[in-house]
Protein backbone atom coordinates (compact mmCIF):
# COMPACT_ATOMS: atom_id res chain seq x y z
CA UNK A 1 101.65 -108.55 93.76
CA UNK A 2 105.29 -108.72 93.01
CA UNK A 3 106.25 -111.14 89.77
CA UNK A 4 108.40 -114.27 90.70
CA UNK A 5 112.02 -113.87 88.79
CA UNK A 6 114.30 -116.79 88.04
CA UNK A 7 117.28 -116.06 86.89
CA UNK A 8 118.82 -119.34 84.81
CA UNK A 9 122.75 -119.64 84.05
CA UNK A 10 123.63 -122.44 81.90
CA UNK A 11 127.32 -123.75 80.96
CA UNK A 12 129.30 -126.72 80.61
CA UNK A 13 130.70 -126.14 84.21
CA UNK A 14 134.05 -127.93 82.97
CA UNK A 15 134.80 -126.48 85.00
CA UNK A 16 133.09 -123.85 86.88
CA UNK A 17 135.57 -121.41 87.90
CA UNK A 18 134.69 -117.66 89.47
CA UNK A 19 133.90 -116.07 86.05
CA UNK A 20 130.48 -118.15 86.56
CA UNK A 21 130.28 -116.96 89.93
CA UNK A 22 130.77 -113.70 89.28
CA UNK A 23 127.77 -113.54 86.28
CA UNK A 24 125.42 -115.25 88.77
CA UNK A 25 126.21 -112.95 91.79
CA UNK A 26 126.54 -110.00 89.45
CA UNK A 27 122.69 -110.37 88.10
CA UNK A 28 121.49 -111.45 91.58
CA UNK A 29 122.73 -108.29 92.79
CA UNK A 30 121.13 -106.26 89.74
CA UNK A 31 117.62 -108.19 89.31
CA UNK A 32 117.25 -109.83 92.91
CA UNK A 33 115.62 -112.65 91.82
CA UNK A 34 113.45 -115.01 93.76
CA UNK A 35 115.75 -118.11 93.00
CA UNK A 36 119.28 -118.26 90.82
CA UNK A 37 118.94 -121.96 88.71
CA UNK A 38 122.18 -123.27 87.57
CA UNK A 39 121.53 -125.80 84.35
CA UNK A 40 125.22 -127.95 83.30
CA UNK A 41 125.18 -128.71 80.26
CA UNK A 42 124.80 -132.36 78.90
CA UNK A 43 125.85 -132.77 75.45
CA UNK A 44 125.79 -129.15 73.97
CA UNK A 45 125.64 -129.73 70.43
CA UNK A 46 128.78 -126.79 69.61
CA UNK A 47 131.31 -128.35 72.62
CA UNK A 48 132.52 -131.60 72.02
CA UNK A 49 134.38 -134.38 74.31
CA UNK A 50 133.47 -132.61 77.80
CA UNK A 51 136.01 -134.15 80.35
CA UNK A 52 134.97 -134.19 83.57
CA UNK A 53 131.81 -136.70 84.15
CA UNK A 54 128.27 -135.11 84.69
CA UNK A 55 127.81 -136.04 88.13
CA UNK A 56 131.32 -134.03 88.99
CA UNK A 57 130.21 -130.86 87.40
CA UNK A 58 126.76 -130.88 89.32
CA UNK A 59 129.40 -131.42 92.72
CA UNK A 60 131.26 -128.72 91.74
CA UNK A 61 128.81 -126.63 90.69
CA UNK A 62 126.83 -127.39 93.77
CA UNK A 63 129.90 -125.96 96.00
CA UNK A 64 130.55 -122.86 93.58
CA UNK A 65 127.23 -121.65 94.25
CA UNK A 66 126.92 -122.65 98.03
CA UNK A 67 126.97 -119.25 99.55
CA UNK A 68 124.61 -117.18 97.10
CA UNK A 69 121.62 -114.87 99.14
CA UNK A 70 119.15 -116.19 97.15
CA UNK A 71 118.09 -119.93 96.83
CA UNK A 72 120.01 -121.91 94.11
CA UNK A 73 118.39 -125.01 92.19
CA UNK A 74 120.63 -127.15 90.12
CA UNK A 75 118.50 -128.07 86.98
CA UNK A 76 119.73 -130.96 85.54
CA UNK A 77 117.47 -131.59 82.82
CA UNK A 78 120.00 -131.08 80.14
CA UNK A 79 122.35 -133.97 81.89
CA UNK A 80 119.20 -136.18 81.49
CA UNK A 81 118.87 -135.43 77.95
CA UNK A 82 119.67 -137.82 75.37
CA UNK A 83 119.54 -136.08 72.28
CA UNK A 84 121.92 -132.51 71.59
CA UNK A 85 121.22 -130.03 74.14
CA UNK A 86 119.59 -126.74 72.49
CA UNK A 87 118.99 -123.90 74.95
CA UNK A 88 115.68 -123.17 73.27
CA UNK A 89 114.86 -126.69 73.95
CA UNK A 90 115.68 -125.66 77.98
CA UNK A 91 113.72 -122.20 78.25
CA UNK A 92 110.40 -124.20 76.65
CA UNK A 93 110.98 -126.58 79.38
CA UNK A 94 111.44 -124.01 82.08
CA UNK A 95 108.37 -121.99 80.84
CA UNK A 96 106.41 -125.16 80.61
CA UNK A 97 107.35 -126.06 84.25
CA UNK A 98 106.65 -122.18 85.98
CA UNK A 99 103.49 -120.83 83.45
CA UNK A 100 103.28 -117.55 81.89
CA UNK A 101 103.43 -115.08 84.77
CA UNK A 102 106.86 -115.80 86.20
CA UNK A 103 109.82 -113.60 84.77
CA UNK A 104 112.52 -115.81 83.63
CA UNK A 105 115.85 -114.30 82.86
CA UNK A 106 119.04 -116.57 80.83
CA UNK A 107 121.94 -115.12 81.81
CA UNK A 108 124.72 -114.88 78.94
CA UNK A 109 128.37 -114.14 78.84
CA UNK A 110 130.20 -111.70 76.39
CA UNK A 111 131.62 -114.73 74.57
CA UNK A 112 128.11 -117.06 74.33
CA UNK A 113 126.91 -113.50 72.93
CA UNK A 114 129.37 -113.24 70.31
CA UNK A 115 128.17 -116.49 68.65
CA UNK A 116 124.30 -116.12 69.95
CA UNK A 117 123.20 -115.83 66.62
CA UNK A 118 124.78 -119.59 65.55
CA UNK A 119 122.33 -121.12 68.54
CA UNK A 120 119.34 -123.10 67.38
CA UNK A 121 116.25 -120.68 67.00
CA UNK A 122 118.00 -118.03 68.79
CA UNK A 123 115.69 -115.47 67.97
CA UNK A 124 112.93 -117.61 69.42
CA UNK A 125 114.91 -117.52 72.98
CA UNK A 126 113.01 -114.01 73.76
CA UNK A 127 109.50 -115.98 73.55
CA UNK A 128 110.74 -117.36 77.24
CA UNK A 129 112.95 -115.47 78.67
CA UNK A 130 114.79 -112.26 79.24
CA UNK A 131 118.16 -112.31 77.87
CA UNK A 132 120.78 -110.36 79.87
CA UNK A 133 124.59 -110.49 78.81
CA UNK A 134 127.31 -108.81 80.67
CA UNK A 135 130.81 -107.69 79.28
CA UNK A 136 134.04 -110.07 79.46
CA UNK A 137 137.63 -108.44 79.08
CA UNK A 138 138.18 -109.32 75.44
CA UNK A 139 134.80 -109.39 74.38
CA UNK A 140 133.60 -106.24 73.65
CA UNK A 141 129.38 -106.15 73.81
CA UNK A 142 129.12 -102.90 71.86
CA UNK A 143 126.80 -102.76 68.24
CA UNK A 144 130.52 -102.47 66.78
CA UNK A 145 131.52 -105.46 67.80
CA UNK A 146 128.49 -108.09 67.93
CA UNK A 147 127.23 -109.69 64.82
CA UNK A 148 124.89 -107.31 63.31
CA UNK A 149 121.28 -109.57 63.65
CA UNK A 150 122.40 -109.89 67.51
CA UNK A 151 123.33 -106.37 68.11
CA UNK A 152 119.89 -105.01 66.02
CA UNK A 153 117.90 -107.37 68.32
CA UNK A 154 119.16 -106.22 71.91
CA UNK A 155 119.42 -102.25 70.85
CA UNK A 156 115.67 -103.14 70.21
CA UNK A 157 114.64 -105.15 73.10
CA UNK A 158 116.38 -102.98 75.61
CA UNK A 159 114.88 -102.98 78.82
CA UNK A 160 115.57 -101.41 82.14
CA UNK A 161 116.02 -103.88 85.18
CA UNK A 162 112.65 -103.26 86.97
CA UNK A 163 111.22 -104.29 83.64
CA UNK A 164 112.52 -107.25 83.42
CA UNK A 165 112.08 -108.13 86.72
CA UNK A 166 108.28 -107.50 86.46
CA UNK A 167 107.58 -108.80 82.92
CA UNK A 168 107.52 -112.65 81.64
CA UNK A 169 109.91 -112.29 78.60
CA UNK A 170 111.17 -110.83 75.75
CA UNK A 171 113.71 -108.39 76.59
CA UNK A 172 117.08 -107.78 76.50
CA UNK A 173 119.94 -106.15 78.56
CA UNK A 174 123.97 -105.48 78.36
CA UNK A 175 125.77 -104.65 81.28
CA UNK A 176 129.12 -103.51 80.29
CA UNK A 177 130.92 -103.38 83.41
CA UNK A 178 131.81 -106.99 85.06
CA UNK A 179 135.30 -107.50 83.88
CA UNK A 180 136.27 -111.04 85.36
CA UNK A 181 138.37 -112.95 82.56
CA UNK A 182 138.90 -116.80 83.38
CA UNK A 183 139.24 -119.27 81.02
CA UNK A 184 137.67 -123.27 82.06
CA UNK A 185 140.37 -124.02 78.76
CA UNK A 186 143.28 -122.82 80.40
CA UNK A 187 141.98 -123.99 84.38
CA UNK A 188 142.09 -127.44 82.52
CA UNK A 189 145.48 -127.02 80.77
CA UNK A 190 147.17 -125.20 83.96
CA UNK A 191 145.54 -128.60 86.04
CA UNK A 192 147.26 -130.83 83.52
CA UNK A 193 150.50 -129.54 84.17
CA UNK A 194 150.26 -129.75 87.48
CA UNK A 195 149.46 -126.37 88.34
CA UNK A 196 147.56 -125.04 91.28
CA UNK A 197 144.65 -122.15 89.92
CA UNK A 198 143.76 -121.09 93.44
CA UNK A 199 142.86 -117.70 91.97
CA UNK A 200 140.78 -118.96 89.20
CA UNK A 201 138.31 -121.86 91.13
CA UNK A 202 136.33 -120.85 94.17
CA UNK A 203 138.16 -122.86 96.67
CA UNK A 204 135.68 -126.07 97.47
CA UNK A 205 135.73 -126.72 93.80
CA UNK A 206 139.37 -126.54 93.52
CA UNK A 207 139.48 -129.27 96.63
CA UNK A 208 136.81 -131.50 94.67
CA UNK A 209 138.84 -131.73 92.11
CA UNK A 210 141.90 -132.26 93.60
CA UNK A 211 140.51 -135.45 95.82
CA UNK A 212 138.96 -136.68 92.21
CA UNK A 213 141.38 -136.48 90.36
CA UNK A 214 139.78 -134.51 87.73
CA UNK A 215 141.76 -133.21 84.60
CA UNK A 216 144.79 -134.88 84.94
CA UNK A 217 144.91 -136.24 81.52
């Protein structure tokens, strides 16, 4: 029988802009999971003063990932959260919620991996998921380049794809070839100034905010 894989991307969404896209469609392609679950962020303890409201990012991140082949779930358990939102505190959950069998797969960006090793328990994230991290322009992913304790624990939970789709947890993969660069800092500065990012914001989320009014200040 063929393993259920979930495949979980988690961000601040502030906001989403087609470098997200392109990490979600990029390991959908690779893994084929059975569902993609997008989790916003609610008060992530190293980002401070997020602008837009929650229930704006969920909108927008609902239209961003509108037209994936796989089912998408919006997981908004860190938005109901009270307390500091800790991603170990989210794969628990999300292993608590599917079981054991299910292979569960947090999706990471070159720059999140460049500061993995400051997360809360990071080391403990493999005990729930897969981690798979794919390359940025300006963020090299290479042993050189990571911190040490990082790059020593993916060269030694590599894992091919088909393993990771048909095991529970506890490996690791790079892909070094996605090379999308975007920026939700400078989407939010070039919206300030009256600017138009067309290129940078798939285009229903770039009409959301627009009618909302969102980063104008």
């Amino acid at each position: 029988m063929t393993r259920r894989c979930i495949a979980l991307l988690g961000g601040s969404f502030d906001p989403v802009h087609n470098g997200h896209v392109a990490l979600g469609e990029y390991f959908v392609r690779l893994l084929k999971p059975d569902e993609l679950r997008i989790i916003p962020a609610g008060n992530p303890w190293q980002k401070h003063g997020l602008q837009a409201p929650a229930h704006d990012r969920v909108e927008m991140v609902r239209r961003a990932f509108d037209r994936q082949p796989v089912p998408v779930t919006i997981d908004q358990q860190e938005i109901r959260r009270e307390t500091a939102t800790f991603t170990i505190d989210t794969l628990r959950a999300v292993r608590a919620e599917l079981g054991s069998q299910p292979s569960i797969v947090f999706l990471l960006g070159a720059d999140q991996l460049h500061h993995l090793n400051s997360w809360q328990e990071w080391q403990y994230l493999f005990d729930h998921a897969h981690l798979c991290a794919a390359s940025r322009p300006g963020f090299a992913i290479d042993a050189l380049h990571l911190p040490a304790d990082v790059a020593h624990e993916f060269t030694r939970r590599a894992g091919a794809l088909d393993q990771i789709r048909n095991t529970p947890h506890g490996l690791a993969y790079l892909a070094s070839n996605l090379a999308v660069d975007v920026s939700s800092t400078e989407i939010r500065s070039a919206l300030q100034r009256g600017e138009r990012p067309a290129a940078l914001i798939p285009a229903g989320v770039l009409d959301y905010i627009e009618q909302h009014h969102l980063y104008k200040s």
